[in-house]
C-alpha atoms as a PDB file:
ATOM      1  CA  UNK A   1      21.040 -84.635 -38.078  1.00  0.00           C
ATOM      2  CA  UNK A   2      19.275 -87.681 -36.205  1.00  0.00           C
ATOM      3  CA  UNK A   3      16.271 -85.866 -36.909  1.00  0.00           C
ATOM      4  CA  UNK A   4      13.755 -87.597 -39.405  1.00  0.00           C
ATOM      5  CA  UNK A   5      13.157 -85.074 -41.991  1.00  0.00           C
ATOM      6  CA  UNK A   6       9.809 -86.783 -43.156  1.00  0.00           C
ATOM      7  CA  UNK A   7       8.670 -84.326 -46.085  1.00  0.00           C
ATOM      8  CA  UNK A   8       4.691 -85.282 -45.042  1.00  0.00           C
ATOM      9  CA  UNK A   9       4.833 -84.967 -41.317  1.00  0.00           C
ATOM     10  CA  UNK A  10       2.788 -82.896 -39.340  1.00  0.00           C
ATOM     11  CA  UNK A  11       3.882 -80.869 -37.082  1.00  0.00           C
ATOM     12  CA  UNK A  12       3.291 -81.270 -33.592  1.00  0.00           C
ATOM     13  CA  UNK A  13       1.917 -78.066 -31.151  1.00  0.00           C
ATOM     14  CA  UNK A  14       4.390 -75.233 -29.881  1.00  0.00           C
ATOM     15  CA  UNK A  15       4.425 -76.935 -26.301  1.00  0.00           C
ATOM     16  CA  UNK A  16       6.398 -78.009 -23.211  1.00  0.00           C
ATOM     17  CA  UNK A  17       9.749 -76.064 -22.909  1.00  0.00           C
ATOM     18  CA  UNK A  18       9.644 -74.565 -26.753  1.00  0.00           C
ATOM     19  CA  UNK A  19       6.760 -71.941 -25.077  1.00  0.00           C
ATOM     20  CA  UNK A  20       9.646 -70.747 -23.140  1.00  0.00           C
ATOM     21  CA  UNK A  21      11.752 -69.329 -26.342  1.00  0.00           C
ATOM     22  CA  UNK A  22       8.192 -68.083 -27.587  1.00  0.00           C
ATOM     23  CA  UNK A  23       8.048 -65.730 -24.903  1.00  0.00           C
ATOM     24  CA  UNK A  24      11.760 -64.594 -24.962  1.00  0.00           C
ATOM     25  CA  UNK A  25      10.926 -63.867 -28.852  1.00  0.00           C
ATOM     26  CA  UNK A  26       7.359 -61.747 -27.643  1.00  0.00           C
ATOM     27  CA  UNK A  27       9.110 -60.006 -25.083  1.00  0.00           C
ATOM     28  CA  UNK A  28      12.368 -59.279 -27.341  1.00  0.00           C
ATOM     29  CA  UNK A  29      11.243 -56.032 -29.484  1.00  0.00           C
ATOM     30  CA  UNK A  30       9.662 -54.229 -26.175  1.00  0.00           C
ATOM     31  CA  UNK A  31      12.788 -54.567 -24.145  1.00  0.00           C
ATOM     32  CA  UNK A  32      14.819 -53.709 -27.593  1.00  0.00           C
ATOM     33  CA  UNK A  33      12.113 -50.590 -28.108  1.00  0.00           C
ATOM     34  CA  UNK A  34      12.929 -49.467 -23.948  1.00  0.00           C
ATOM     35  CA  UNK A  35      16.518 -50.098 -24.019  1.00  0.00           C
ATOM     36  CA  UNK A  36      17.102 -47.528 -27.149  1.00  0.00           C
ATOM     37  CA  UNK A  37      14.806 -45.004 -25.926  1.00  0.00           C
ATOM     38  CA  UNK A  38      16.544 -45.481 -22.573  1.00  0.00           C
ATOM     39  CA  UNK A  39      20.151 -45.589 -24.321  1.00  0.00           C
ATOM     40  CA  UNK A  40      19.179 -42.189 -26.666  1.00  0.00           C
ATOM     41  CA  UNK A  41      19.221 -40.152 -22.864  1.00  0.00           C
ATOM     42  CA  UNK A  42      23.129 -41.595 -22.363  1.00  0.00           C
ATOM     43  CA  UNK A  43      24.274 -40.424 -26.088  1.00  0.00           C
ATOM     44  CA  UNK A  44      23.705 -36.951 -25.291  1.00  0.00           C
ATOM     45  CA  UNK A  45      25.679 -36.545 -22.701  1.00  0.00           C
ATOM     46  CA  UNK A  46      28.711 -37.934 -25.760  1.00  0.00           C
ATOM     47  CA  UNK A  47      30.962 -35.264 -27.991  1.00  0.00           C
ATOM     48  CA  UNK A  48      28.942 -34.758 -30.699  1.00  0.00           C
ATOM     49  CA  UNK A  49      30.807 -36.759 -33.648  1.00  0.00           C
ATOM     50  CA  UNK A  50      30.729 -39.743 -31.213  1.00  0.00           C
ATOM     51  CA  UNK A  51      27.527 -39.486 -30.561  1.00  0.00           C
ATOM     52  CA  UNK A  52      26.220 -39.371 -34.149  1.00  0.00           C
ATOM     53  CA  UNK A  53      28.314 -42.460 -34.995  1.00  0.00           C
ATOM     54  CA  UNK A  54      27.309 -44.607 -31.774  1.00  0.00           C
ATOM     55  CA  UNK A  55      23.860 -43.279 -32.249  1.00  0.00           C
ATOM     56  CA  UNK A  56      23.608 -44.405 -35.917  1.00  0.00           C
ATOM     57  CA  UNK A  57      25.511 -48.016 -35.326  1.00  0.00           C
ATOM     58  CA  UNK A  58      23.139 -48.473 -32.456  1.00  0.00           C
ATOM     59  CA  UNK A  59      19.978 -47.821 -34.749  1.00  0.00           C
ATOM     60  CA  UNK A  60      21.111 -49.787 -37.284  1.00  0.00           C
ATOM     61  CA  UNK A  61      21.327 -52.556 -35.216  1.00  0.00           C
ATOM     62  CA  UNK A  62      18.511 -52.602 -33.343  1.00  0.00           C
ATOM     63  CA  UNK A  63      16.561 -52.328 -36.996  1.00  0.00           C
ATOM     64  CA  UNK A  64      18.113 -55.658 -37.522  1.00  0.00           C
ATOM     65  CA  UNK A  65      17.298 -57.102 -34.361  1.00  0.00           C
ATOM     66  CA  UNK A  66      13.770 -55.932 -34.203  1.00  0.00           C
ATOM     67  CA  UNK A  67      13.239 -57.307 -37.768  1.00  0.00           C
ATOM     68  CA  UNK A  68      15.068 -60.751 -37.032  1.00  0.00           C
ATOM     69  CA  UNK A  69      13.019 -60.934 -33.712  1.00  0.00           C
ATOM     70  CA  UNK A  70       9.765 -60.750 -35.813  1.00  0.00           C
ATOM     71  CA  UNK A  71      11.112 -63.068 -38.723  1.00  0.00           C
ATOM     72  CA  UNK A  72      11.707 -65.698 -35.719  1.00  0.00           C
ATOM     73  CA  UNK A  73       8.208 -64.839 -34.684  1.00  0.00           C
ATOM     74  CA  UNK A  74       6.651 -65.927 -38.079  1.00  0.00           C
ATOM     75  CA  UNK A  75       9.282 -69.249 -38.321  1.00  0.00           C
ATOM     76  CA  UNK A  76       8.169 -70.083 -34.541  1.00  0.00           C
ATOM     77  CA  UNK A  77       4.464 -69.736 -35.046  1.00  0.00           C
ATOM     78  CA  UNK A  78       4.751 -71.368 -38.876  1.00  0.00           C
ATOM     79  CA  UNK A  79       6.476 -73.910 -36.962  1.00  0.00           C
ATOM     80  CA  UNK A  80       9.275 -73.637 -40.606  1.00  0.00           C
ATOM     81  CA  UNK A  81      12.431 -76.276 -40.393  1.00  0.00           C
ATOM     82  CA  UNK A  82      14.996 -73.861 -40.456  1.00  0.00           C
ATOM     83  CA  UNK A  83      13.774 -71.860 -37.514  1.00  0.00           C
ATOM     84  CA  UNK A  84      16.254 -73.775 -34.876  1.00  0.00           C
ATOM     85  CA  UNK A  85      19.669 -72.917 -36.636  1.00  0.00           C
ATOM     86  CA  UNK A  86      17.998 -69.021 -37.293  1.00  0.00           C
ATOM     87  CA  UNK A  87      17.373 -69.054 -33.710  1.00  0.00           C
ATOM     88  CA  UNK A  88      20.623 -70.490 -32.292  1.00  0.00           C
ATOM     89  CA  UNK A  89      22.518 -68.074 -34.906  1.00  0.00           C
ATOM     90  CA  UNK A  90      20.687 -65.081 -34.077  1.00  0.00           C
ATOM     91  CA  UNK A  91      21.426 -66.383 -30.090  1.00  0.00           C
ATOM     92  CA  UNK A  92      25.335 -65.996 -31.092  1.00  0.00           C
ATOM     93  CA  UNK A  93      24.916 -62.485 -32.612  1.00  0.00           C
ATOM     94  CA  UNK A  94      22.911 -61.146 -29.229  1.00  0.00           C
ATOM     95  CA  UNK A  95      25.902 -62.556 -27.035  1.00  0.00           C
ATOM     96  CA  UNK A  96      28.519 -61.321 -29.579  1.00  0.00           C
ATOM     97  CA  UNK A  97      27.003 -57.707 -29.356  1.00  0.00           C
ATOM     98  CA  UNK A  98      27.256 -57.801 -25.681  1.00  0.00           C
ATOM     99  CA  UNK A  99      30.888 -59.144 -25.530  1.00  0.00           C
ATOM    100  CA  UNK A 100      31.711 -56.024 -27.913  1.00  0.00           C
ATOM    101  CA  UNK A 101      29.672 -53.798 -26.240  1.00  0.00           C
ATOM    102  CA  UNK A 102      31.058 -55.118 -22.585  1.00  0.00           C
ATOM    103  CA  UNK A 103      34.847 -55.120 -23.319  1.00  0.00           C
ATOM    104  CA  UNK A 104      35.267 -52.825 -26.321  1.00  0.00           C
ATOM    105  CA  UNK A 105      33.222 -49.736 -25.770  1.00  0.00           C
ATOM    106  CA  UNK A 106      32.449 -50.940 -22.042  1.00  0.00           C
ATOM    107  CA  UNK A 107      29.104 -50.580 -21.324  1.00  0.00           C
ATOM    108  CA  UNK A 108      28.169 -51.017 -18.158  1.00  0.00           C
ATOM    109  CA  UNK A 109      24.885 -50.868 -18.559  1.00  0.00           C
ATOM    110  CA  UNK A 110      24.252 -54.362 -20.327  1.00  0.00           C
ATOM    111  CA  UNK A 111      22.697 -56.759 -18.564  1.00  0.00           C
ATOM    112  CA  UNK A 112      24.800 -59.689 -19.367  1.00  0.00           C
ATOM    113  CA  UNK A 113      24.247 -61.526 -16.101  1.00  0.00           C
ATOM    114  CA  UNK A 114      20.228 -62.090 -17.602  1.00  0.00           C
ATOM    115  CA  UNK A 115      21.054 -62.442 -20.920  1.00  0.00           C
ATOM    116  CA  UNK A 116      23.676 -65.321 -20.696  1.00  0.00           C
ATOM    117  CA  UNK A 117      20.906 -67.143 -18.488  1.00  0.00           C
ATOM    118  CA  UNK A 118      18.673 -66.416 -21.068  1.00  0.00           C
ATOM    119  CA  UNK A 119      20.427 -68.048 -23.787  1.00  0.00           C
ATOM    120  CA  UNK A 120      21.823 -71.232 -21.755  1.00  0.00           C
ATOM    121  CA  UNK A 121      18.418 -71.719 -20.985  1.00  0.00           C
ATOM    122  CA  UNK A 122      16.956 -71.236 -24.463  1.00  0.00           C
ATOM    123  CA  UNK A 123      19.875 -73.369 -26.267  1.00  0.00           C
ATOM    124  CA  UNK A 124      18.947 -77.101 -24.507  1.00  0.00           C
ATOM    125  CA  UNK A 125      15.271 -76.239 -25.914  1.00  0.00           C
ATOM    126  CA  UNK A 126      16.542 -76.772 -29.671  1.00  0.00           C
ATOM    127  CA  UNK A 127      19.928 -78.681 -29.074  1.00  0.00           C
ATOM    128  CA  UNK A 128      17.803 -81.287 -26.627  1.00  0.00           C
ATOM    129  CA  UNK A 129      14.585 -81.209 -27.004  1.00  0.00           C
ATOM    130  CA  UNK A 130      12.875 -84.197 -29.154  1.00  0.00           C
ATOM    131  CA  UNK A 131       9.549 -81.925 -28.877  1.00  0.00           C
ATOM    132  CA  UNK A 132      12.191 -79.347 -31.532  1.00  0.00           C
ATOM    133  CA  UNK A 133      12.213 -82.276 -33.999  1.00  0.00           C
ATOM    134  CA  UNK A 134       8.816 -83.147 -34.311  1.00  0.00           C
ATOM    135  CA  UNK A 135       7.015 -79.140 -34.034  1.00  0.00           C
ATOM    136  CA  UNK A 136       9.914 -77.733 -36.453  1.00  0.00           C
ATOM    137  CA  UNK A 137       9.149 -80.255 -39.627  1.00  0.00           C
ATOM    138  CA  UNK A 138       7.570 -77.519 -42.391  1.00  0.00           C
ATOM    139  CA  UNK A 139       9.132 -76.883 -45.484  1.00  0.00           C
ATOM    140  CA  UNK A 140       9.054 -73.346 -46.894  1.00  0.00           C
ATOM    141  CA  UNK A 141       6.625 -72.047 -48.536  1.00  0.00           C
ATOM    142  CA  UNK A 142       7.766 -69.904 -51.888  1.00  0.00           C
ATOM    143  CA  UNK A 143       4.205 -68.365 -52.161  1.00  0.00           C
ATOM    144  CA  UNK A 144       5.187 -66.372 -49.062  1.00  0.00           C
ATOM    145  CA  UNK A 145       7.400 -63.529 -49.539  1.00  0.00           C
ATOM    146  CA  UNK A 146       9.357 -64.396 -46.270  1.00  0.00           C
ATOM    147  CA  UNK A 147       9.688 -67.803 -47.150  1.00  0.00           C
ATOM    148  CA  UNK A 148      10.892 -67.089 -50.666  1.00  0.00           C
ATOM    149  CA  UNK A 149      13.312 -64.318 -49.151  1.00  0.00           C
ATOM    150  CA  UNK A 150      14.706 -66.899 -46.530  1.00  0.00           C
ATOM    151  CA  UNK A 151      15.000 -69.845 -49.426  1.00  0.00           C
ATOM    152  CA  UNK A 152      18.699 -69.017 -50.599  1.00  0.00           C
ATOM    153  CA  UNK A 153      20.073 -69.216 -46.541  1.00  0.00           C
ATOM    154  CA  UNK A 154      17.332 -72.160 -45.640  1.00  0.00           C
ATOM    155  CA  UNK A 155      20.618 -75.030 -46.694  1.00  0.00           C
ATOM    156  CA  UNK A 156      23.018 -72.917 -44.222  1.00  0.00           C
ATOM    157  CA  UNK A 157      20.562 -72.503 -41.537  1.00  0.00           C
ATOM    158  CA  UNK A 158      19.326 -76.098 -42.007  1.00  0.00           C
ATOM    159  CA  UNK A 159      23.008 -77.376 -42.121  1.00  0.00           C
ATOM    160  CA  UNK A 160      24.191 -74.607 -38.738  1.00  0.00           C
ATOM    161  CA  UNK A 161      21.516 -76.598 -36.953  1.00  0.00           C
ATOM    162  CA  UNK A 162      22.657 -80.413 -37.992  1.00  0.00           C
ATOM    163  CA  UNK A 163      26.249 -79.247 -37.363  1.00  0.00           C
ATOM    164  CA  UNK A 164      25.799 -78.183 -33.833  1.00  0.00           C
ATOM    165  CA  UNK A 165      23.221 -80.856 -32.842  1.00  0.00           C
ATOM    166  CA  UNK A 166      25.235 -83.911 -34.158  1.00  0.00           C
ATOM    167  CA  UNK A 167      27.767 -82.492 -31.523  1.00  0.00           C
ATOM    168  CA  UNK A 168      25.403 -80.819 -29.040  1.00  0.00           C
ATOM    169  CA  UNK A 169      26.822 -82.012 -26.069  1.00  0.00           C
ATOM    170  CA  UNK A 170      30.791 -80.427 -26.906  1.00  0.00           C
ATOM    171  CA  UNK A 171      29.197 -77.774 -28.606  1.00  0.00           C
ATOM    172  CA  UNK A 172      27.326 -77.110 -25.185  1.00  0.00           C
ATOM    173  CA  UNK A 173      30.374 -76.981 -23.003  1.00  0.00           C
ATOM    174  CA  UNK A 174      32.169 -74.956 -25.367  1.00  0.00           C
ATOM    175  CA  UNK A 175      29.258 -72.090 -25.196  1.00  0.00           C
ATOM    176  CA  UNK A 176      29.446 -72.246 -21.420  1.00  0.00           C
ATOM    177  CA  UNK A 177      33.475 -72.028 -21.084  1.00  0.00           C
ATOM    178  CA  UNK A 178      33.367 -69.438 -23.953  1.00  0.00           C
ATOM    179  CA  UNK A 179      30.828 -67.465 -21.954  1.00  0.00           C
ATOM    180  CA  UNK A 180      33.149 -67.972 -18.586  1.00  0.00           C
ATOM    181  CA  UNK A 181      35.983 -66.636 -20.707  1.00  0.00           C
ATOM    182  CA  UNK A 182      33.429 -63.684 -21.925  1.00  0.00           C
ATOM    183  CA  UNK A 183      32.695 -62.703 -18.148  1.00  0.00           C
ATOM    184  CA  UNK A 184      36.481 -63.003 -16.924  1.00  0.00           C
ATOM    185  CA  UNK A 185      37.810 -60.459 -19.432  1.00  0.00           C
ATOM    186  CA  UNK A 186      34.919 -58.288 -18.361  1.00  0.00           C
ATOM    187  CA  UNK A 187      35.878 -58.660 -14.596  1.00  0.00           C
ATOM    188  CA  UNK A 188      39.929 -57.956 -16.007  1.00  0.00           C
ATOM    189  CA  UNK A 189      39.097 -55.305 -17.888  1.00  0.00           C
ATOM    190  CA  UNK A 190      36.864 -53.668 -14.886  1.00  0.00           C
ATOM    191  CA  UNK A 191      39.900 -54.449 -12.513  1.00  0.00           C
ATOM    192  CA  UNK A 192      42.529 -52.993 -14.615  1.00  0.00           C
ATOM    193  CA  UNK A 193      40.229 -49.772 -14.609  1.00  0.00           C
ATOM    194  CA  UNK A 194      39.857 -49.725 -11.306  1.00  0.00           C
ATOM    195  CA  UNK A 195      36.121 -49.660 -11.316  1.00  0.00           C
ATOM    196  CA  UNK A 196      35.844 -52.571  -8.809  1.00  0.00           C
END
């Protein structure tokens, strides 16, 4: 990474454009919380063996979203090192979701319109910024049961984020065509259906 990793620097204030992931990441769990109590109405209407099995992968993940959501929260506000490639990789897994959910069990209902904006938008605040260098600088903390949980992944995490910002700039057009190619299969798949 071009980054200085200076062991004794301070970190600078959660400012400029890094407010804007800040408030994707306080909004998160209260759009997650709406959108399953929203999505619980549609499983009824579902045969009941699909509806337990849907219901119970869609709990499950939501549990893990709504507990990496507030795990980002602590990194953000702690202003931790590895928060950047925790935050990117936890950016893929929203966007992977919604591919699966969009194509393979073809729900309508995302809105993947808003969310790709959301995360082209957010992705240029780590991969760009030089603010994301100097306010993500703190070293874990093993006195902190969050920290000392997070230790063993900090090296992947740490190394995700060097990776992709050594070759931001590819690594940016890739996530954009990738996304183009995630939309045009949705817009086959809805063709082939006859839905459009």
């Amino acid at each position: 990474m071009e980054t200085t990793n200076n062991q004794n620097a301070q970190p600078t204030t959660i400012s400029g454009w890094l407010i804007y992931p800040l408030i994707v990441l306080m909004i998160q769990p209260l759009i997650l919380v709406y959108k399953t109590f929203s999505d619980l109405a549609s499983f009824k209407n579902m045969g009941l063996p699909y509806h337990v099995i849907i219901l119970v992968g869609h709990i499950i993940y939501d549990v893990i979203l709504f507990s990496l959501g507030g795990i980002l929260v602590y990194l953000f506000f702690t202003r931790k090192r590895i928060l950047p490639g925790i935050f990117i990789f936890f950016i893929f897994l929203v966007l992977v979701t919604i591919f699966f959910l969009f194509t393979i069990i073809r729900d309508n209902n995302m809105p993947i319109f808003q969310i790709t904006i959301c995360a082209l938008t957010i992705l240029p605040c780590f991969l760009f910024s030089k603010r994301t260098e100097t306010t993500f600088v703190a070293e874990m903390n093993l006195n902190k049961p969050i920290d000392k949980a997070l230790k063993p992944a900090e090296k992947f995490f740490e190394g995700f984020y060097a990776f992709l910002y050594k070759f931001r700039k590819i690594y940016f057009l890739f996530i954009i065509g990738l996304i183009d190619i995630f939309l045009l299969v949705g817009v086959i798949l809805d063709k082939l259906d006859g839905r459009i």
